[in-house]
C-alpha atoms as a PDB file:
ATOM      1  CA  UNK A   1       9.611  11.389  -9.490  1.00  0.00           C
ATOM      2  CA  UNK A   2       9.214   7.816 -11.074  1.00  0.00           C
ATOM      3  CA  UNK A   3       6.656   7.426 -13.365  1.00  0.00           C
ATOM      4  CA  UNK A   4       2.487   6.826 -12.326  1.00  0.00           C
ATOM      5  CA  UNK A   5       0.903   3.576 -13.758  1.00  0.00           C
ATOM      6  CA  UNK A   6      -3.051   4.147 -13.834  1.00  0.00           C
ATOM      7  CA  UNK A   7      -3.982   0.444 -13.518  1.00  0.00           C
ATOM      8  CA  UNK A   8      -6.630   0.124 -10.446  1.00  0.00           C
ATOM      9  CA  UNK A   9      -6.270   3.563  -9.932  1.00  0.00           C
ATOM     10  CA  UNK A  10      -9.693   5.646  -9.098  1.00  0.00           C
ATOM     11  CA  UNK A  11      -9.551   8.672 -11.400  1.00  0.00           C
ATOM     12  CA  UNK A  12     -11.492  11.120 -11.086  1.00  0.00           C
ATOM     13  CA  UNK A  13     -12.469  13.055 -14.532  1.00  0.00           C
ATOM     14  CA  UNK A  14     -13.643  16.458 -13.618  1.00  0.00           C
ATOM     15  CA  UNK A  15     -16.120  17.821 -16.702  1.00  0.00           C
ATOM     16  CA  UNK A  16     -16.234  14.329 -18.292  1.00  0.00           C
ATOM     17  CA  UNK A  17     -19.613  15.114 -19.900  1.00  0.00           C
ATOM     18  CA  UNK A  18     -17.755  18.314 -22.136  1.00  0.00           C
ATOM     19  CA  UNK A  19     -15.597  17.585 -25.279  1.00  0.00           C
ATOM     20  CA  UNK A  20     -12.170  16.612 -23.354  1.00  0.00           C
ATOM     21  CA  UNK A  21     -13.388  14.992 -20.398  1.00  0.00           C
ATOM     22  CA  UNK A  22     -15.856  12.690 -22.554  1.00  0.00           C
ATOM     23  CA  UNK A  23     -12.563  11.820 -24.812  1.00  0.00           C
ATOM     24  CA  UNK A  24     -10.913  11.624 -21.727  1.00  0.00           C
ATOM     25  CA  UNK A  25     -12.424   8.913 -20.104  1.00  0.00           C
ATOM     26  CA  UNK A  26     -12.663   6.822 -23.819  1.00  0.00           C
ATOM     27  CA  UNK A  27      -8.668   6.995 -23.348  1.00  0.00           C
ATOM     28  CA  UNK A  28      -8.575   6.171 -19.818  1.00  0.00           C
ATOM     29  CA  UNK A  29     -10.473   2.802 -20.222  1.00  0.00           C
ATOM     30  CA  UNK A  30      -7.301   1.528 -21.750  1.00  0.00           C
ATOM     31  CA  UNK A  31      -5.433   2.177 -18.793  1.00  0.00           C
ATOM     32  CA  UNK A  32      -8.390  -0.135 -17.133  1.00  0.00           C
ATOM     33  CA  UNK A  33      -8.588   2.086 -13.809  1.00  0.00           C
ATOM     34  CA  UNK A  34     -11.736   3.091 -12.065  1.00  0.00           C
ATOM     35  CA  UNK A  35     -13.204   6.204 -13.744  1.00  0.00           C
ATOM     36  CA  UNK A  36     -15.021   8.376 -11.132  1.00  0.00           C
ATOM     37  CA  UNK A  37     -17.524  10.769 -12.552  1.00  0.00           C
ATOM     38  CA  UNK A  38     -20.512  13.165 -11.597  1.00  0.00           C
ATOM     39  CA  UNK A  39     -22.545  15.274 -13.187  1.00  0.00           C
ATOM     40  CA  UNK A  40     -23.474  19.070 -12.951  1.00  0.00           C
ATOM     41  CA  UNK A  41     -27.221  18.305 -11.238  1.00  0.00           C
ATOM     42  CA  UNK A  42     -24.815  14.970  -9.149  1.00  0.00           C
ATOM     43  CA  UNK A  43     -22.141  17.144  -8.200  1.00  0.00           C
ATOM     44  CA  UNK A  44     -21.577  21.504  -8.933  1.00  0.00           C
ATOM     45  CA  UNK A  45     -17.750  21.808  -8.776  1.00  0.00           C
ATOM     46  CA  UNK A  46     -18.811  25.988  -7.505  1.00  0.00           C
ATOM     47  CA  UNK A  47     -20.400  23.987  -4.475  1.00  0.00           C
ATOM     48  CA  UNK A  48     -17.222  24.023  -1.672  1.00  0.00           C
ATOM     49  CA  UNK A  49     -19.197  21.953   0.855  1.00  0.00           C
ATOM     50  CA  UNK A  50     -20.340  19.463  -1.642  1.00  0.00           C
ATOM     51  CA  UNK A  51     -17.626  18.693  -3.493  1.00  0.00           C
ATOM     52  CA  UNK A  52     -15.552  17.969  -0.471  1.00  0.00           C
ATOM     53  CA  UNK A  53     -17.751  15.674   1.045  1.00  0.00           C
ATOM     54  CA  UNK A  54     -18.123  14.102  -2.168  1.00  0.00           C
ATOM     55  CA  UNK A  55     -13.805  14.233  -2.520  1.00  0.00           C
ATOM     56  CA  UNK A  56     -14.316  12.646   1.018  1.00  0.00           C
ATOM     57  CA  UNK A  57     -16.403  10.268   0.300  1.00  0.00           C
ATOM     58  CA  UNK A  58     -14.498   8.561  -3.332  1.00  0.00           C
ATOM     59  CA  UNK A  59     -11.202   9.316  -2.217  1.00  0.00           C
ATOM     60  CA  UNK A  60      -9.773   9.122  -5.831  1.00  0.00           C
ATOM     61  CA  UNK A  61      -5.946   8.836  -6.433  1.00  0.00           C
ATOM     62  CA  UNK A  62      -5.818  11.194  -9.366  1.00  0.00           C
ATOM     63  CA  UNK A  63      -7.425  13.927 -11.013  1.00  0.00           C
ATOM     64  CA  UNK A  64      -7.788  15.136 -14.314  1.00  0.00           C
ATOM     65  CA  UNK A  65     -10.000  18.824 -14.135  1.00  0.00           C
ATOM     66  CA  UNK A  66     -11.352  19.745 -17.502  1.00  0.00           C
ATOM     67  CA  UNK A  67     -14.208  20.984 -16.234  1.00  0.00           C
ATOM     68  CA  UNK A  68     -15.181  24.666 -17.836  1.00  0.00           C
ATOM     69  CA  UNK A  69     -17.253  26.945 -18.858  1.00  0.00           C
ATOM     70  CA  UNK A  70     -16.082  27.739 -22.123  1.00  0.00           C
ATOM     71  CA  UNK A  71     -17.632  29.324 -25.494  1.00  0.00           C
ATOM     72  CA  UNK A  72     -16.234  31.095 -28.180  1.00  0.00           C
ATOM     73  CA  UNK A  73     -15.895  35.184 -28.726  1.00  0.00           C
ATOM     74  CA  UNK A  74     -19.661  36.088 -28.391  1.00  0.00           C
ATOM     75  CA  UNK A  75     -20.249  33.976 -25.259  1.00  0.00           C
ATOM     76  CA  UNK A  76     -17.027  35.917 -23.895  1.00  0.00           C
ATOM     77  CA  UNK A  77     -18.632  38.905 -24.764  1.00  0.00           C
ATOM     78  CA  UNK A  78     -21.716  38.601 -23.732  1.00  0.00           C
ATOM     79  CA  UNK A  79     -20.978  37.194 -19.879  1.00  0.00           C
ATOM     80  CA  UNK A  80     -17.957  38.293 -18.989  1.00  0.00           C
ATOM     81  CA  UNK A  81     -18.755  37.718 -15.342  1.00  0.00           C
ATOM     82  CA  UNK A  82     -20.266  34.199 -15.668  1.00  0.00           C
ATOM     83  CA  UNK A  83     -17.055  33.047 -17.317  1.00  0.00           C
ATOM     84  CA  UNK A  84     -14.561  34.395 -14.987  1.00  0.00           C
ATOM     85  CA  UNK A  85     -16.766  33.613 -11.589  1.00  0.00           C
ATOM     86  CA  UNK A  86     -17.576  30.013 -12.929  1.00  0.00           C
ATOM     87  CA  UNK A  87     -14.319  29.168 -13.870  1.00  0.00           C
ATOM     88  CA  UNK A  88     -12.402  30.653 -10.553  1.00  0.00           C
ATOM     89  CA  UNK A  89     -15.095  28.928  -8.862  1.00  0.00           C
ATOM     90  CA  UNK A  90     -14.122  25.334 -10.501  1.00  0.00           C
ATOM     91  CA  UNK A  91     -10.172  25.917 -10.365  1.00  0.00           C
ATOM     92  CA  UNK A  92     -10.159  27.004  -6.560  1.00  0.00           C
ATOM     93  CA  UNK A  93     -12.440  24.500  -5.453  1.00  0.00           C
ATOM     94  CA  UNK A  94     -10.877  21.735  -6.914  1.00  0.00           C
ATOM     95  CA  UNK A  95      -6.828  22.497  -6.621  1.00  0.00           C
ATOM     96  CA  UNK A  96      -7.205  23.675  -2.518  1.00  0.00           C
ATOM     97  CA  UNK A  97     -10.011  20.088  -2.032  1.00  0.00           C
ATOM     98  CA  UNK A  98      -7.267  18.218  -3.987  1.00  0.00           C
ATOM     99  CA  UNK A  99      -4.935  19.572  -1.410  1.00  0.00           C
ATOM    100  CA  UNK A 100      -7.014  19.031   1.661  1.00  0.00           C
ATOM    101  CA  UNK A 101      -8.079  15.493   0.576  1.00  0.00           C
ATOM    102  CA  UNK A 102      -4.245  14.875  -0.011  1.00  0.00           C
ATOM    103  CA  UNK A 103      -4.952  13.741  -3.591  1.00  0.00           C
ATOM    104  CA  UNK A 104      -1.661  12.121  -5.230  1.00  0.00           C
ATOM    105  CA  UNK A 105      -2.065  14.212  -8.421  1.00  0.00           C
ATOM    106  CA  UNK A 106      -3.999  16.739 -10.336  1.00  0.00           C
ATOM    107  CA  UNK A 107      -3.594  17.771 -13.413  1.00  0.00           C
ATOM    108  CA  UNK A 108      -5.550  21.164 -14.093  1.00  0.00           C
ATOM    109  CA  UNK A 109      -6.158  21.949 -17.805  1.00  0.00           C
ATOM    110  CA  UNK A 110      -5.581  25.692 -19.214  1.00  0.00           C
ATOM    111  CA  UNK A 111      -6.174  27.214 -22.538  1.00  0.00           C
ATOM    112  CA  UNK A 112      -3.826  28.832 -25.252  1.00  0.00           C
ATOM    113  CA  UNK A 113      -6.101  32.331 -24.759  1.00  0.00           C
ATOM    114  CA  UNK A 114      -3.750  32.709 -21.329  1.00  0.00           C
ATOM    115  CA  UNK A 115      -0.956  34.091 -23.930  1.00  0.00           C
ATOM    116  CA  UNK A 116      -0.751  37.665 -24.833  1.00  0.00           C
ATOM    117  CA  UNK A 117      -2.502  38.397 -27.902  1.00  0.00           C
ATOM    118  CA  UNK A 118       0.958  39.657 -30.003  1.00  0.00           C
ATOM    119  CA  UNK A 119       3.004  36.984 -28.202  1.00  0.00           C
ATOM    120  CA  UNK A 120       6.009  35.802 -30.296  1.00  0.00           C
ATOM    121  CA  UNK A 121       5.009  32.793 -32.607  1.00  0.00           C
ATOM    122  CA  UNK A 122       5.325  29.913 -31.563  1.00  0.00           C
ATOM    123  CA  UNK A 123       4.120  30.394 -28.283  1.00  0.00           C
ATOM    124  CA  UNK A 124       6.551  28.829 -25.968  1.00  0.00           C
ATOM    125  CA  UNK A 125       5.484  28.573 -22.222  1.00  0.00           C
ATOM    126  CA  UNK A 126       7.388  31.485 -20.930  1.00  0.00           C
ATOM    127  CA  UNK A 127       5.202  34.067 -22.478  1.00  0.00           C
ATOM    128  CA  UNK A 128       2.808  33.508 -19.910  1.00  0.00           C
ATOM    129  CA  UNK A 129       2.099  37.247 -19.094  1.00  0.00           C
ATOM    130  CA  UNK A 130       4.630  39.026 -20.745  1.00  0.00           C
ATOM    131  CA  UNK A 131       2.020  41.001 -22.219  1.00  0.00           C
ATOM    132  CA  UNK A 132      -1.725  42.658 -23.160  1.00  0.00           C
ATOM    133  CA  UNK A 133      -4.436  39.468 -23.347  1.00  0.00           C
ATOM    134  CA  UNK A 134      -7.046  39.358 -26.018  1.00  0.00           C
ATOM    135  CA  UNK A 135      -9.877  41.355 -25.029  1.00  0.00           C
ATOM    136  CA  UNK A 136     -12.656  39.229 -25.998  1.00  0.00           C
ATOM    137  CA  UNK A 137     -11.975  36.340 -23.969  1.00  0.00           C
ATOM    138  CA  UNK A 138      -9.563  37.677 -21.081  1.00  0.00           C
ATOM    139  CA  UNK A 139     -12.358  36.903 -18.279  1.00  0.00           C
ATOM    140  CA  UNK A 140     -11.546  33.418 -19.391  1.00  0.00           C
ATOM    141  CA  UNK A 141      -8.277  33.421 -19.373  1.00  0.00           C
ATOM    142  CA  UNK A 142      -7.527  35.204 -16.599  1.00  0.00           C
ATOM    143  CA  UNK A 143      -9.579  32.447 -14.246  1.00  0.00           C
ATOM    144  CA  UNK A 144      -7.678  29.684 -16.016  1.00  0.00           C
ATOM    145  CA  UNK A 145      -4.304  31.628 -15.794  1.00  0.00           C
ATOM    146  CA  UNK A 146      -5.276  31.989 -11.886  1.00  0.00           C
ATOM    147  CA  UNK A 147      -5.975  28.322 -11.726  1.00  0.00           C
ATOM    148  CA  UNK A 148      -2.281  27.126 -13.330  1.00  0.00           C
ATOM    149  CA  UNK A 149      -0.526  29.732 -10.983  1.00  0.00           C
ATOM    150  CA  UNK A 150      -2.635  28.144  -7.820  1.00  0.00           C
ATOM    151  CA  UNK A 151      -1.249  24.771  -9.280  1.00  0.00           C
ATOM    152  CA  UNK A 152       2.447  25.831  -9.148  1.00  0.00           C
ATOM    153  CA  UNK A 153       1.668  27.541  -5.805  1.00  0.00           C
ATOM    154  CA  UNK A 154       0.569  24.361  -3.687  1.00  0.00           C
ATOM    155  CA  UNK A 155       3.611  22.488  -5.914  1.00  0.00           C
ATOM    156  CA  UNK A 156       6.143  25.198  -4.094  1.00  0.00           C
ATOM    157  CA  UNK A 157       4.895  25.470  -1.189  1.00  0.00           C
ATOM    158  CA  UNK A 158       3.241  22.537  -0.252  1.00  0.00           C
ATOM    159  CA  UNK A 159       5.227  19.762  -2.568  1.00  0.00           C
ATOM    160  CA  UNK A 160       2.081  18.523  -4.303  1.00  0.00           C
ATOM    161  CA  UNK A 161       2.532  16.907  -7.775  1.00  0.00           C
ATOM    162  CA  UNK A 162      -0.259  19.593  -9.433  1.00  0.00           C
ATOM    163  CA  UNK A 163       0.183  19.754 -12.628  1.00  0.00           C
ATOM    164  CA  UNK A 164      -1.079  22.048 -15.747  1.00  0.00           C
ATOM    165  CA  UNK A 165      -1.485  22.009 -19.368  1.00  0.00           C
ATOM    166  CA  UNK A 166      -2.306  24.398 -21.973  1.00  0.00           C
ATOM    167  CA  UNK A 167      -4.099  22.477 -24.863  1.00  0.00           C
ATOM    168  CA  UNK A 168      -4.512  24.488 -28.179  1.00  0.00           C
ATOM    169  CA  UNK A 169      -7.880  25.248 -30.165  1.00  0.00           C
ATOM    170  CA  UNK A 170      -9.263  21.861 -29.740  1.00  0.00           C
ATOM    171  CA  UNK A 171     -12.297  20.160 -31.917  1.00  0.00           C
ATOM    172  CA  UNK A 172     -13.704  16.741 -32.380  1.00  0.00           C
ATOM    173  CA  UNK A 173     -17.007  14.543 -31.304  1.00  0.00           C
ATOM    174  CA  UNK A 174     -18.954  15.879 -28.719  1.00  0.00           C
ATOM    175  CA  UNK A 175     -18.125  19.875 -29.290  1.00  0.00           C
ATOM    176  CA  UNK A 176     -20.655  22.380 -29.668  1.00  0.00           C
ATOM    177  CA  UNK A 177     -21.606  23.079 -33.084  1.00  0.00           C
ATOM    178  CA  UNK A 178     -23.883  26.428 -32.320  1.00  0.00           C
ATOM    179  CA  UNK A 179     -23.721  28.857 -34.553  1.00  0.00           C
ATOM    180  CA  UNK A 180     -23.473  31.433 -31.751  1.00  0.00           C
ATOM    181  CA  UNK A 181     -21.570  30.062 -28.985  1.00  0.00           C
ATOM    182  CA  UNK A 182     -19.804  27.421 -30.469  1.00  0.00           C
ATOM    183  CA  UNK A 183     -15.928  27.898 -31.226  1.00  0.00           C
ATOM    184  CA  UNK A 184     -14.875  28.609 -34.843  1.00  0.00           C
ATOM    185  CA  UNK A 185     -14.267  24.995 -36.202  1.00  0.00           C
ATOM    186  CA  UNK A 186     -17.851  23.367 -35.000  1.00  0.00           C
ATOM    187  CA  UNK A 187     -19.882  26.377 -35.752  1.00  0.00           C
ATOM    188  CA  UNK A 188     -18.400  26.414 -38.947  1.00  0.00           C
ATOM    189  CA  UNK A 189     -19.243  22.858 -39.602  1.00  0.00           C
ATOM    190  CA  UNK A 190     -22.877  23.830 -38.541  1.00  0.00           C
ATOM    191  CA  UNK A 191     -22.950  26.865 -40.579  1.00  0.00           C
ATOM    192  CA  UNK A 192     -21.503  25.422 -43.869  1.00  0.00           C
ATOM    193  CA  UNK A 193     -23.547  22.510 -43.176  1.00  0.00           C
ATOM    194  CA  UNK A 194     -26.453  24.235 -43.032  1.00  0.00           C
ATOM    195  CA  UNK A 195     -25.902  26.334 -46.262  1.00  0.00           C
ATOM    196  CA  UNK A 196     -25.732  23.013 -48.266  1.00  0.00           C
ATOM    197  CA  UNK A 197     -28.570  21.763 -46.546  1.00  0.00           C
ATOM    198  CA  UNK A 198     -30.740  24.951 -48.117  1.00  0.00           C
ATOM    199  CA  UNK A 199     -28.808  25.934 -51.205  1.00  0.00           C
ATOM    200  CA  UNK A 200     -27.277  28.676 -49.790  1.00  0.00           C
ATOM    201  CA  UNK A 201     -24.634  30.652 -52.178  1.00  0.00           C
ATOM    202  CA  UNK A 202     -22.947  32.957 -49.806  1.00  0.00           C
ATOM    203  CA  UNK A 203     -21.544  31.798 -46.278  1.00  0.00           C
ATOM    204  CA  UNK A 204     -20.313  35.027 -44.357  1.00  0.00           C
ATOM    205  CA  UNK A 205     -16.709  34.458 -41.770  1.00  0.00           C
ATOM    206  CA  UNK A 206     -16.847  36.848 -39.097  1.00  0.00           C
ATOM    207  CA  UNK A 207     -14.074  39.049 -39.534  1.00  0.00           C
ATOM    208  CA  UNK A 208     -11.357  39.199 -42.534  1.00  0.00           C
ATOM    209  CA  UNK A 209     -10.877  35.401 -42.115  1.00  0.00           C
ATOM    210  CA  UNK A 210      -6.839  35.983 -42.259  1.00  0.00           C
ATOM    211  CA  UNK A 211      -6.368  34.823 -38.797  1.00  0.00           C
ATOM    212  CA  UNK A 212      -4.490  31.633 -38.262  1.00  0.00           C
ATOM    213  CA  UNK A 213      -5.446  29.210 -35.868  1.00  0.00           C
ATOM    214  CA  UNK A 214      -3.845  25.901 -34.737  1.00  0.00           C
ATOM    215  CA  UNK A 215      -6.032  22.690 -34.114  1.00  0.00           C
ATOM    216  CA  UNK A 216      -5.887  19.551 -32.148  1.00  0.00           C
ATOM    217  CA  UNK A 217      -7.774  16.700 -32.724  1.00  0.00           C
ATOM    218  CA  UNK A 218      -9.502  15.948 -28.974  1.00  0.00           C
ATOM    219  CA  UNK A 219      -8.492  12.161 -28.816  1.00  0.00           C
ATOM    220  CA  UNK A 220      -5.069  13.608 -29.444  1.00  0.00           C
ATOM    221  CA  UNK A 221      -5.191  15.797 -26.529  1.00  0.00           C
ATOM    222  CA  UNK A 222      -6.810  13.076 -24.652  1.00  0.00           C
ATOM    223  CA  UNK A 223      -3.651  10.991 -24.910  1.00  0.00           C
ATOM    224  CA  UNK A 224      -1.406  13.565 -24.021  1.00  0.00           C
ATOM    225  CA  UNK A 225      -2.790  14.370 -20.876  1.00  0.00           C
ATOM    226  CA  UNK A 226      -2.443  10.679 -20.037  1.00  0.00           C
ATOM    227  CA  UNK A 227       1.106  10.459 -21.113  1.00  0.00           C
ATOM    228  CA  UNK A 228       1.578  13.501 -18.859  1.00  0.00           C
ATOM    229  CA  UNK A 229      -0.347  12.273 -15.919  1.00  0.00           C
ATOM    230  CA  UNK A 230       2.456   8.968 -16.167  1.00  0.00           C
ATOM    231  CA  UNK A 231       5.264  11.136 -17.081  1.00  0.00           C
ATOM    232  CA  UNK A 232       5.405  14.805 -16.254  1.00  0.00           C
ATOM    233  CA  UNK A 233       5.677  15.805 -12.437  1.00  0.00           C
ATOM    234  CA  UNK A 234       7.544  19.717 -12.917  1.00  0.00           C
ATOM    235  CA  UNK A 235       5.612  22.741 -11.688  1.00  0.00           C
ATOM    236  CA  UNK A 236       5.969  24.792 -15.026  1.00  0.00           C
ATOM    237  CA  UNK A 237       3.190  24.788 -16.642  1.00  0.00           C
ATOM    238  CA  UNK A 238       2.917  22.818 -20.235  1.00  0.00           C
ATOM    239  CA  UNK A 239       1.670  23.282 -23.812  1.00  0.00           C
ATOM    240  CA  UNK A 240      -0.055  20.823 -26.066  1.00  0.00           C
ATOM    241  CA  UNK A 241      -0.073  21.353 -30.244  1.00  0.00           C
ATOM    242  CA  UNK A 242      -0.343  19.981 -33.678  1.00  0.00           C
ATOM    243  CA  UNK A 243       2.481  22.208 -34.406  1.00  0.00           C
ATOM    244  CA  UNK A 244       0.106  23.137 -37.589  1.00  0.00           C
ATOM    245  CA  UNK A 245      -1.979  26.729 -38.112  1.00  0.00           C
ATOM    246  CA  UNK A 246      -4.543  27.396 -40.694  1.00  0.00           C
ATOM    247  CA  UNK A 247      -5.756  30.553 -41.803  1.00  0.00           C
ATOM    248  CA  UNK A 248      -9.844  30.944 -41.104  1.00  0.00           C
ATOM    249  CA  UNK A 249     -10.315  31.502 -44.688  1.00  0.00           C
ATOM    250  CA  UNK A 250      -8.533  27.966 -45.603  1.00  0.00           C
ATOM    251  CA  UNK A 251     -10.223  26.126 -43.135  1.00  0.00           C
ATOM    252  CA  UNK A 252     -13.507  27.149 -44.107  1.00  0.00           C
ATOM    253  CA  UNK A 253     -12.153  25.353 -47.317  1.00  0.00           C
ATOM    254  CA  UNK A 254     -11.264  22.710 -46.111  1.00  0.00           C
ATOM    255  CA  UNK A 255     -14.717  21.926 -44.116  1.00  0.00           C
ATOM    256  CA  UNK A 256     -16.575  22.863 -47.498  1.00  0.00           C
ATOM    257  CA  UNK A 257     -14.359  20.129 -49.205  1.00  0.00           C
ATOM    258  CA  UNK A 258     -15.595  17.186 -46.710  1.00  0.00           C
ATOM    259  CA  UNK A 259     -19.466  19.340 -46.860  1.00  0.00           C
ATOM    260  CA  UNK A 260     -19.888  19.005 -50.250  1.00  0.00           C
ATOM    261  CA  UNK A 261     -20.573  23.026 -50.640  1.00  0.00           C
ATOM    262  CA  UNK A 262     -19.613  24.910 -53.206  1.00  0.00           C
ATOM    263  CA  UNK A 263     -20.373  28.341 -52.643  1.00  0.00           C
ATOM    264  CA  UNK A 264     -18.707  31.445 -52.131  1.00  0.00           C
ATOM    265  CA  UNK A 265     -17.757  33.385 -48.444  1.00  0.00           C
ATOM    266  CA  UNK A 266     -18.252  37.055 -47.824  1.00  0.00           C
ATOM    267  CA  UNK A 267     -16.372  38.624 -44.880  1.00  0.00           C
ATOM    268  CA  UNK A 268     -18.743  40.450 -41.967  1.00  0.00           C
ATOM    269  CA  UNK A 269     -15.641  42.622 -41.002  1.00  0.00           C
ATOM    270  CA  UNK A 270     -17.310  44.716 -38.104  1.00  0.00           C
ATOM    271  CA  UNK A 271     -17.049  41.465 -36.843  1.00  0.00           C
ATOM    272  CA  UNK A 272     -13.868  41.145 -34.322  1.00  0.00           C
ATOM    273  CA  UNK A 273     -10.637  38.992 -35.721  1.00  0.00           C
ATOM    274  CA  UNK A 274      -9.440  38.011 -32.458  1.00  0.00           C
ATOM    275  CA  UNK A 275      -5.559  37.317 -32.270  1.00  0.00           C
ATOM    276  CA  UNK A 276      -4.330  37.535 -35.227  1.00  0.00           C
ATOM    277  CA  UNK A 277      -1.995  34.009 -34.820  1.00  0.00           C
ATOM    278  CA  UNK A 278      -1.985  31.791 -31.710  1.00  0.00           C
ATOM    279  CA  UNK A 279       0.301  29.292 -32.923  1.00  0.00           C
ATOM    280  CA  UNK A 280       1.553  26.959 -29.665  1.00  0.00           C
ATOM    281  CA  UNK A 281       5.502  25.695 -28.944  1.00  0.00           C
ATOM    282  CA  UNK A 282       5.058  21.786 -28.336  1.00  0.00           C
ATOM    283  CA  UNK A 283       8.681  21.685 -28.377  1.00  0.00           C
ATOM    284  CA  UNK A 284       8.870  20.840 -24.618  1.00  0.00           C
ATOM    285  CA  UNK A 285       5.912  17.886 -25.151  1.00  0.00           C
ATOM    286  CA  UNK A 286       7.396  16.605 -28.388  1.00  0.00           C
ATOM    287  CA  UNK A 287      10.990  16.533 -26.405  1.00  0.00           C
ATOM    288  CA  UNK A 288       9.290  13.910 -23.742  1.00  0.00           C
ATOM    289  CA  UNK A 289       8.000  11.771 -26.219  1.00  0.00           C
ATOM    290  CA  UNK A 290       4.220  12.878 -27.321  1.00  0.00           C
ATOM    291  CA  UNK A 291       3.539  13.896 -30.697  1.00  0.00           C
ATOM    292  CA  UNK A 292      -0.084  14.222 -32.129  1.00  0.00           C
ATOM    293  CA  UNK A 293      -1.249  12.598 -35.052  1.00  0.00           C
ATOM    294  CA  UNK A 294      -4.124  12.947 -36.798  1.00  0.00           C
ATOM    295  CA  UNK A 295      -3.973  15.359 -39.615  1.00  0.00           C
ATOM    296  CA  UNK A 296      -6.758  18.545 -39.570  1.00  0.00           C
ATOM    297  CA  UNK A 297      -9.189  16.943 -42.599  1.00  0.00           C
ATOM    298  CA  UNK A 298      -8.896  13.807 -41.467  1.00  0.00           C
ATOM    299  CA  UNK A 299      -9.917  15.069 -38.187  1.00  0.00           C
ATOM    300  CA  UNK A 300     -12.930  17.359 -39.643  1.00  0.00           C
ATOM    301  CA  UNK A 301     -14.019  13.915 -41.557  1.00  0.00           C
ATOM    302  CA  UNK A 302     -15.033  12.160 -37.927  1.00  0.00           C
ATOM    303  CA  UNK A 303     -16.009  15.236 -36.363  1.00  0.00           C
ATOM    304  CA  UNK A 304     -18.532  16.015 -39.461  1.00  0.00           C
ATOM    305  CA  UNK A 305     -19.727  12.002 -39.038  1.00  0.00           C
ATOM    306  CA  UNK A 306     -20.444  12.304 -35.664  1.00  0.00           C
ATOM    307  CA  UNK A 307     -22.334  15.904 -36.049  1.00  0.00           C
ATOM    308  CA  UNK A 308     -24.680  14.341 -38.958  1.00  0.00           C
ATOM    309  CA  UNK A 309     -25.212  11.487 -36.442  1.00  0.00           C
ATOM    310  CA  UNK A 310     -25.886  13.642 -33.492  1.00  0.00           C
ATOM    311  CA  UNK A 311     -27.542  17.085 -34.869  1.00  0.00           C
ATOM    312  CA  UNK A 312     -31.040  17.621 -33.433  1.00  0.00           C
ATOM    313  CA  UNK A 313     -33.604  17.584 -36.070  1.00  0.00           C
END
């Protein structure tokens, strides 16, 4: 397939109010096409009925679907069947509509949690279910590994150009920063943050804080998945890295570096690790022509700016 020019084009940003889909459209203004968005009380991706009227009724050419619920291991935890029913919900909605409205091209966004939790490092794209998933988010992962597979099914048997992606751990303005539902980097921020703020000495890391983690700047991912909407038309499902892991320990360094704090961290070890490495295998991305490139503190820097300009008093 030739490559897609966006120009003029009415795209349709599925979840453009969450972390990716907000960076998402920022890209996509370059491309000066006609963003189509809706909100949650506008538009509930669950809704069948709705959103096909509403598919109907804009008749975009292409869509982007980083709409999620997402959260990090307590949120998991705590509604296991919230995460997997809202995110089936979104996936099967959205790739059969895109189907039945004869939309040009989708591309569905995964997560690096669909790899097995001892899966060889890097993770190249192959692993995909070669083994046991990470028990504290697997009702996420199993919707979004259920979504990429309905992708490649309406690709085989129906020739549509769906595409996936499968981003790494992702961070940047916009992300949720709550101590208790917020992924590791943001909460962190919050957390160390917040122990400046009141003299805090100790800071405690859930877990032994040995885990290593690799992170992507959002804007990054933002322009990949626009290079891949232009470039990338195969079935197979594709990942997106810095190429880069830090431990937990390190990067709590690192954040208390750009913080200012200079305390010390104590480990709450009856406090799950997760996987113990989740580094991703951009090899197949980098091979097309994408590399990312901003560098983990510099990336921390604008995130931190943006949460001291956005925290709620």
């Amino acid at each position: 397939m030739k490559k897609i020019f966006l120009k003029n084009k009415k795209i349709f940003v599925a979840g453009y109010t969450g972390l990716v889909g907000s960076s998402l459209c920022k890209r996509l203004k370059k491309e000066k096409c006609k963003i189509l968005v809706a909100d949650k009380k506008t538009l509930d991706l669950r809704n069948f009925n709705k959103l096909d009227k509403w598919l109907t009724l804009k008749k975009p050419d292409y869509i982007f679907i980083a709409a999620a619920r997402v959260g990090g291991i307590l949120e998991n935890s705590s509604y296991p069947a919230d995460f997997i029913y809202d995110n089936l919900s979104i996936a099967i909605n959205l790739i059969y509509l895109s189907y039945k409205n004869k939309i040009k091209k989708i591309l569905y966004l995964g997560s690096s949690c669909i790899y097995p939790k001892f899966a060889k490092q890097p993770i190249k794209e192959d692993s995909l279910l070669t083994g046991k998933l990470e028990p504290t988010n697997e009702w996420y992962a199993i919707a979004k590994i259920a979504g990429l597979k309905l992708c490649k099914a309406y690709a085989l048997q129906y020739k549509c150009n769906f595409i996936s992606a499968m981003p790494t751990n992702l961070y940047g303005p916009g992300d949720n920063f709550d101590i208790k539902s917020g992924h590791v980097l943001p909460s962190l921020i919050n957390k160390i943050h917040y122990a400046v703020k009141h003299n805090k000495k100790n800071v405690i890391l859930w877990g032994t804080g040995k885990p290593k983690r690799e992170f992507l700047f959002v804007d990054d991912l933002s322009d990949a998945l626009v290079f891949l909407m232009k470039n990338y038309n195969d079935h197979e499902h594709i990942n997106i890295g810095s190429g880069n892991e830090t431990s937990i320990i390190d990067l709590a360094k690192i954040i208390s570096q750009i913080v200012g704090y200079e305390g010390k961290f104590k480990f709450d070890t009856s406090k799950p690790d997760g996987t113990p490495r989740k580094l991703l295998s951009s090899e197949k991305i980098n091979s097309l022509g994408w590399k990312s490139n901003t560098k983990l503190k510099e990336g921390i820097k604008i995130t931190y700016k943006w949460f001291l300009s956005n925290q709620t008093k």
